[in-house]
N, C-alpha and C. Protein backbone atom coordinates (compact mmCIF):
# COMPACT_ATOMS: atom_id res chain seq x y z
N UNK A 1 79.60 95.23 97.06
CA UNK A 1 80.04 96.59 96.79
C UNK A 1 81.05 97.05 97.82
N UNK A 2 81.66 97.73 97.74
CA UNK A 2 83.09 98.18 97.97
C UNK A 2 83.05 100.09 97.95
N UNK A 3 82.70 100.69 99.28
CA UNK A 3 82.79 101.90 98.92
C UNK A 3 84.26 102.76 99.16
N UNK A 4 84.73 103.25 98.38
CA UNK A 4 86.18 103.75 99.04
C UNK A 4 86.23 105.50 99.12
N UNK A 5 85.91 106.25 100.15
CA UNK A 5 86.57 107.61 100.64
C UNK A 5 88.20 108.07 101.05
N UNK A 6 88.60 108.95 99.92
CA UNK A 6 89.58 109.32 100.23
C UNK A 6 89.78 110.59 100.81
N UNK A 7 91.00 111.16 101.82
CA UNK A 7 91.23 112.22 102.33
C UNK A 7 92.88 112.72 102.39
N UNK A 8 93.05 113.64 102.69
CA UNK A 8 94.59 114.25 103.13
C UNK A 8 94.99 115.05 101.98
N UNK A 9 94.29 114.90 100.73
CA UNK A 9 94.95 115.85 99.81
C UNK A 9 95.35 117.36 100.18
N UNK A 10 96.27 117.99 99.57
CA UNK A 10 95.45 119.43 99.56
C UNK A 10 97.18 120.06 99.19
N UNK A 11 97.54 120.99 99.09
CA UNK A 11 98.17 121.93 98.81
C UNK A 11 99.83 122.19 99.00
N UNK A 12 100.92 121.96 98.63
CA UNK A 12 102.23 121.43 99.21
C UNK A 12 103.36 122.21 98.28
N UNK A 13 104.90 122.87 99.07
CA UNK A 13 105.77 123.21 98.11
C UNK A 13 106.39 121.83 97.68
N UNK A 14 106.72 122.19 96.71
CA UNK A 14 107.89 120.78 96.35
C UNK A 14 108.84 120.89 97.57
N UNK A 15 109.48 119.12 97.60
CA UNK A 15 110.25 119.00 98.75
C UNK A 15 109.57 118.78 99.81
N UNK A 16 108.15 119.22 100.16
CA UNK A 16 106.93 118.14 101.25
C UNK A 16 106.22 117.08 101.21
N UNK A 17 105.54 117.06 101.89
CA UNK A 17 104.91 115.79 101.92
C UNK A 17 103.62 115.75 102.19
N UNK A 18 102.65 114.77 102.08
CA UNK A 18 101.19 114.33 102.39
C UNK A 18 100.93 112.90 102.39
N UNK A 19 100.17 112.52 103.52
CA UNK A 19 99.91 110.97 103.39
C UNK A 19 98.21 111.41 103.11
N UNK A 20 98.03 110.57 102.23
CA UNK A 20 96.17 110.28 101.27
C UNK A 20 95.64 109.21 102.25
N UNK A 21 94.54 109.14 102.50
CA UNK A 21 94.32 108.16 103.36
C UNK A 21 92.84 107.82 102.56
N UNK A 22 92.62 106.01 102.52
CA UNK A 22 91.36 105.50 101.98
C UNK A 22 90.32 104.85 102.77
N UNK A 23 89.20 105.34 103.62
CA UNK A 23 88.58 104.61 104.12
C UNK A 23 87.61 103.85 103.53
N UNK A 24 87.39 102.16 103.44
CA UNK A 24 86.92 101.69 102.34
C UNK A 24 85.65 101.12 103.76
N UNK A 25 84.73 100.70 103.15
CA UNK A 25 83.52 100.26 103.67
C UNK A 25 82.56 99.86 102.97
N UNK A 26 81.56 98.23 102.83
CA UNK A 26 80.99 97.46 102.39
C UNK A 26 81.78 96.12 102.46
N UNK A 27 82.46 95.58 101.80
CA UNK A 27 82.20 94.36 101.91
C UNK A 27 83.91 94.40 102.70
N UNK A 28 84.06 92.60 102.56
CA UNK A 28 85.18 92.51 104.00
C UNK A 28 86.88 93.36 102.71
N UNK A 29 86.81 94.19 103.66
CA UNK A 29 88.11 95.03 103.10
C UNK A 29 89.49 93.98 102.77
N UNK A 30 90.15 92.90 103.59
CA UNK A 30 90.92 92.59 103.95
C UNK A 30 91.30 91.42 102.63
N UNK A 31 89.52 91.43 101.99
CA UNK A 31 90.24 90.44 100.95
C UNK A 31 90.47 91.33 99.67
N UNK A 32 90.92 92.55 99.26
CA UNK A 32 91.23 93.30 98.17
C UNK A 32 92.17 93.73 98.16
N UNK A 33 92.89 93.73 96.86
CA UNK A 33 93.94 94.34 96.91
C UNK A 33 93.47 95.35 96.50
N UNK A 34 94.65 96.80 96.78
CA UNK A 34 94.05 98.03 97.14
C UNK A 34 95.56 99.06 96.51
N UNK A 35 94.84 100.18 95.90
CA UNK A 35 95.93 100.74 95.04
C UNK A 35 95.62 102.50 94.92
N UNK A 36 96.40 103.14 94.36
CA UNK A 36 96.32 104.54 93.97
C UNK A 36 96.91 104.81 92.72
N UNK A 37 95.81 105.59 92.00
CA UNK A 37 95.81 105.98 90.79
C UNK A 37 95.97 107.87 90.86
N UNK A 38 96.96 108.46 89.70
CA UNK A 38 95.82 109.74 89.64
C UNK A 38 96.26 109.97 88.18
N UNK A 39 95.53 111.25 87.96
CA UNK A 39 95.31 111.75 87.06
C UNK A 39 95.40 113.35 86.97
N UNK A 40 96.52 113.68 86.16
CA UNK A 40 96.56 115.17 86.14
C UNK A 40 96.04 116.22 85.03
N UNK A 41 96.19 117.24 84.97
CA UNK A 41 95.28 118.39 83.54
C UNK A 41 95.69 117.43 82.52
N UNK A 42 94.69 117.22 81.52
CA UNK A 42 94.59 116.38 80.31
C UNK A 42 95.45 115.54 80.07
N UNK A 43 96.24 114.32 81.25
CA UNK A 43 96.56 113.30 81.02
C UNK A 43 95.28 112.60 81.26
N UNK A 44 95.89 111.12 80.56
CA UNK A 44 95.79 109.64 81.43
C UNK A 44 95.25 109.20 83.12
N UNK A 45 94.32 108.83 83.44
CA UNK A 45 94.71 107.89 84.74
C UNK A 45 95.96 106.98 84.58
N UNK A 46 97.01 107.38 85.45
CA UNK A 46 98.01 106.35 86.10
C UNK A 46 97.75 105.65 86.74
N UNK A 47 98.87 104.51 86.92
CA UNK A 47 98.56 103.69 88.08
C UNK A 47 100.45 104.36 88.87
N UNK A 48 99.49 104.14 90.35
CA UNK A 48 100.64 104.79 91.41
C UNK A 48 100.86 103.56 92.34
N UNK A 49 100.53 103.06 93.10
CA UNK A 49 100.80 101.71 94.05
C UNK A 49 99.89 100.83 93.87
N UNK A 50 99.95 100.21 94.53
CA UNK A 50 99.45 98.81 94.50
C UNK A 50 99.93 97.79 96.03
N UNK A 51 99.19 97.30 96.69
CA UNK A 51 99.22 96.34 97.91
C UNK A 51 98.50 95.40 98.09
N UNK A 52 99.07 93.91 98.61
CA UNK A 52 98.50 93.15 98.48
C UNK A 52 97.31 93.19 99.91
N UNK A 53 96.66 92.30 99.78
CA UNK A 53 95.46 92.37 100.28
C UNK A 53 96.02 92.04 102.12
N UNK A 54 97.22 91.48 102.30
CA UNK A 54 98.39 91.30 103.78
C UNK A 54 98.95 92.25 103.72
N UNK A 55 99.39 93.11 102.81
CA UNK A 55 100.29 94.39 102.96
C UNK A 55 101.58 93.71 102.52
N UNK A 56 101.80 92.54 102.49
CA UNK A 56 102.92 92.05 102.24
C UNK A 56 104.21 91.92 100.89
N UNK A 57 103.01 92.53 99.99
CA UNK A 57 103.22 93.11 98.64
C UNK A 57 102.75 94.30 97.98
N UNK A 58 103.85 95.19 97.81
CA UNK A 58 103.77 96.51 97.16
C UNK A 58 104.11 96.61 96.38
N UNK A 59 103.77 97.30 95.46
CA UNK A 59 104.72 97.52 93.81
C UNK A 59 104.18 99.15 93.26
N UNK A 60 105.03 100.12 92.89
CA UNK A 60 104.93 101.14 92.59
C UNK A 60 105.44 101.94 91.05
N UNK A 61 104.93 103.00 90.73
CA UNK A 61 105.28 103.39 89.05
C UNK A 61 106.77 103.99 89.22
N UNK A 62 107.32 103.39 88.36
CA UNK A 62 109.03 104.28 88.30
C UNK A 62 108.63 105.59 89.22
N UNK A 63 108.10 106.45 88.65
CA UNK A 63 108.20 107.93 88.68
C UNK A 63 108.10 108.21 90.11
N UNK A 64 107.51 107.00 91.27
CA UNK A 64 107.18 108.18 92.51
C UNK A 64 108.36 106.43 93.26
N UNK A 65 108.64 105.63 92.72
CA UNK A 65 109.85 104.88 93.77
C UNK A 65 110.72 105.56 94.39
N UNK A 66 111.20 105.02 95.95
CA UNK A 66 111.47 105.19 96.87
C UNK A 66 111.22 106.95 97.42
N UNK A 67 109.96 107.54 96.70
CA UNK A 67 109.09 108.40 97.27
C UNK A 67 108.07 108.08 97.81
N UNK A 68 107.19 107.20 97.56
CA UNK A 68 105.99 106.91 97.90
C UNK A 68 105.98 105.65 98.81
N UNK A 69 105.24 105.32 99.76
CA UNK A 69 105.19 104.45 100.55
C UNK A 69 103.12 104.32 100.30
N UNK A 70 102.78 103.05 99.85
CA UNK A 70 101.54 101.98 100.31
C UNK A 70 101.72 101.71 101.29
N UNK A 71 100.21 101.86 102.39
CA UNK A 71 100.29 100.67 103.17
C UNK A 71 98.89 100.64 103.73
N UNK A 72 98.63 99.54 104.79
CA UNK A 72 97.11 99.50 105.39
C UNK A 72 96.92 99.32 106.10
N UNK A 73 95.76 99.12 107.08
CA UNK A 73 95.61 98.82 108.05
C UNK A 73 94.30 98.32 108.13
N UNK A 74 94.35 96.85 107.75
CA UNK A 74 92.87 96.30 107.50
C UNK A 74 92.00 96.20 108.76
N UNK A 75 92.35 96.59 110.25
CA UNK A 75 91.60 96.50 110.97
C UNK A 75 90.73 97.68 111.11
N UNK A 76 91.35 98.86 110.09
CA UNK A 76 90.46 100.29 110.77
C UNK A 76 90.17 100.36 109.14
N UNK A 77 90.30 98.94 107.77
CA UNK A 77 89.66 99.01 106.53
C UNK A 77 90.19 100.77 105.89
N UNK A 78 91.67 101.01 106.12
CA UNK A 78 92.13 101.92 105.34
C UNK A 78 93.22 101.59 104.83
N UNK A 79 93.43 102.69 103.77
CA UNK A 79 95.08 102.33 102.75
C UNK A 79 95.36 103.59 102.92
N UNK A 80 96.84 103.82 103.03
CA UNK A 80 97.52 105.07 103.09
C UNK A 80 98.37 105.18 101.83
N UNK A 81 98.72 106.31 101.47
CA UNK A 81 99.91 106.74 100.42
C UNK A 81 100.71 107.78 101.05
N UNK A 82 101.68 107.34 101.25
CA UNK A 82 102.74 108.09 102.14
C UNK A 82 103.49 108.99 100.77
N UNK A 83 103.34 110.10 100.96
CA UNK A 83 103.69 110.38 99.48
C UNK A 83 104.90 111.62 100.41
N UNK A 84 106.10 111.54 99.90
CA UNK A 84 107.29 112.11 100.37
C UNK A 84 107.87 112.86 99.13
N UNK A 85 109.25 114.25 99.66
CA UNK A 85 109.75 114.46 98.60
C UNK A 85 108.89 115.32 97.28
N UNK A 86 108.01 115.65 97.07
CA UNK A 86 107.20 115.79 96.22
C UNK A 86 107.51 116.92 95.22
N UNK A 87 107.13 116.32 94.04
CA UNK A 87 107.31 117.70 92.85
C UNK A 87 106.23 117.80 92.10
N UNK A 88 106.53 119.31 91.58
CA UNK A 88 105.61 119.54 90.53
C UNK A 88 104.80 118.91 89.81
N UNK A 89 105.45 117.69 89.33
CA UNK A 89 104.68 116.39 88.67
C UNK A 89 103.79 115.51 88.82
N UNK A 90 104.01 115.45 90.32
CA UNK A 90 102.86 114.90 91.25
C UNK A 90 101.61 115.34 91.43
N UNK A 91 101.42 116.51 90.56
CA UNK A 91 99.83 117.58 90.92
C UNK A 91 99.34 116.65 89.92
N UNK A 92 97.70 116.05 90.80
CA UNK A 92 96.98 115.19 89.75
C UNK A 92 95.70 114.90 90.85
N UNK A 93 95.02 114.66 90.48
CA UNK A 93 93.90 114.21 91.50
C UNK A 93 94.56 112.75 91.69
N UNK A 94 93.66 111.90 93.02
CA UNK A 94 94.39 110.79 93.38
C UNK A 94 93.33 110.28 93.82
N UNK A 95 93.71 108.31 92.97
CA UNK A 95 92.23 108.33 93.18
C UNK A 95 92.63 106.50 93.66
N UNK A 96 91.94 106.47 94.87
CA UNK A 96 91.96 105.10 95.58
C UNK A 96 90.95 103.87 94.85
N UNK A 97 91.90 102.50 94.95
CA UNK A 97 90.98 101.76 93.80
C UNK A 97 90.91 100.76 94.48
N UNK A 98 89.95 99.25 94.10
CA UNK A 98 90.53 97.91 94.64
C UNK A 98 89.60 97.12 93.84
N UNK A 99 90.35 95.91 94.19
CA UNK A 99 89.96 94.90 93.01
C UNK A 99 90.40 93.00 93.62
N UNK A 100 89.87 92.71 93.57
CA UNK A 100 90.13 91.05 93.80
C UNK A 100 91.46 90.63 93.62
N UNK A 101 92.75 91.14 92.87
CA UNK A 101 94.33 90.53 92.12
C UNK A 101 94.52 92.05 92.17
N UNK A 102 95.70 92.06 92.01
CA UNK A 102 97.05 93.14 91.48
C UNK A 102 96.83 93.08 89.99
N UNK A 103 96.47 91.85 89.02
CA UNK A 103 96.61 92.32 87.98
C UNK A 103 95.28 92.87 87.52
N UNK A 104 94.30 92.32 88.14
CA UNK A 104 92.48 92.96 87.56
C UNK A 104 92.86 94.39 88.05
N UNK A 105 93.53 94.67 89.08
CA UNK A 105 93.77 96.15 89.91
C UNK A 105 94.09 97.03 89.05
N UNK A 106 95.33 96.59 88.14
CA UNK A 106 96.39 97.25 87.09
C UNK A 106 95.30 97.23 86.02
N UNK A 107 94.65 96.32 85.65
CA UNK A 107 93.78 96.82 84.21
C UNK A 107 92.56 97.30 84.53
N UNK A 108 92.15 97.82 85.01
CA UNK A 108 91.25 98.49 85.66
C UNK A 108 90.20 98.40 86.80
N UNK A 109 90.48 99.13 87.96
CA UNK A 109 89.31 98.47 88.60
C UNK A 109 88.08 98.14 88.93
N UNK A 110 87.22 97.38 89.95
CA UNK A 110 86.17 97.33 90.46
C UNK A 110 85.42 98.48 90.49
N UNK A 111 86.10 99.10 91.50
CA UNK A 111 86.03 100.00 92.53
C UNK A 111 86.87 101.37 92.48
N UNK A 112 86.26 102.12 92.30
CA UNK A 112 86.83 103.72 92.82
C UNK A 112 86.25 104.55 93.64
N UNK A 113 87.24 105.62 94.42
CA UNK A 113 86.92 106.47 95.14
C UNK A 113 86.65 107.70 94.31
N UNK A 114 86.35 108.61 95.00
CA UNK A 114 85.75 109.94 94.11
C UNK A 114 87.52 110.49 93.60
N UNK A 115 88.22 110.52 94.60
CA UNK A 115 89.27 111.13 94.36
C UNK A 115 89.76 112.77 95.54
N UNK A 116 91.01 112.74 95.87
CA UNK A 116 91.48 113.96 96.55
C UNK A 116 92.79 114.55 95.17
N UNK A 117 92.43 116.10 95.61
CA UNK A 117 93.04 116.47 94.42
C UNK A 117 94.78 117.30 95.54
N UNK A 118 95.85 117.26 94.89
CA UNK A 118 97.29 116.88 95.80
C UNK A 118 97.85 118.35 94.28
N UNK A 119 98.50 118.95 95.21
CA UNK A 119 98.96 120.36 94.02
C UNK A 119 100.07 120.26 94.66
N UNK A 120 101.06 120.74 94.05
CA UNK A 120 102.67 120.68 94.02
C UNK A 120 103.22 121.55 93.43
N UNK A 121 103.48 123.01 94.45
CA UNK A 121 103.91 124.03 93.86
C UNK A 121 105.52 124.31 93.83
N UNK A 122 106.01 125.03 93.33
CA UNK A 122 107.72 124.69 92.45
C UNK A 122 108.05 126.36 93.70
């Protein structure tokens, strides 16, 4: 088992910023790849990043590229979302995931966090 806590959400004009931070704990962190999803008023869960289990591979959704920055730090077993630039569109809860591959990650995962909810006022 794989527990993941997320933090940093909270309240922003467009044009700021927030980094989400995932502290994951149970089993060895370093072998999962590790991602962010959210979900806003009566959409879909998205998928938002994605990192490989070295950090050495990132891959992100059109909509938040070269806004958003993945990354980790498997010695303190957290993932960050550097989330920059931000608009209106971005209001969604955000929800930290992980999974054994990038592609089990993308079709749904293992593992979820409860979620931090990120508002983006105009």
């Amino acid at each position: 088992q794989v527990q993941l806590v997320e933090s940093g959400g909270g309240a922003v004009q467009a044009g700021g910023s927030l980094r989400l931070s995932c502290a994951a704990s149970g089993r060895t962190f370093s072998g999962y790849v590790m991602g962010w999803f959210r979900q806003a008023p009566g959409k879909e869960r998205e998928f938002v990043a994605v990192i490989s289990w070295s950090g050495a591979r990132t891959d992100y959704c059109d909509s938040v590229k070269g806004r958003f920055s993945i990354s980790r730090d498997n010695a303190k077993n957290t993932v960050y979302l550097q989330m920059n630039n931000l608009k209106p569109e971005d209001t969604a809860v955000y929800y930290c995931a992980a999974d054994r591959t990038h592609s089990l990650l993308r079709q749904g995962p293992d593992y979820w966090g409860r979620g931090t909810q990120v508002t983006v006022s105009s």
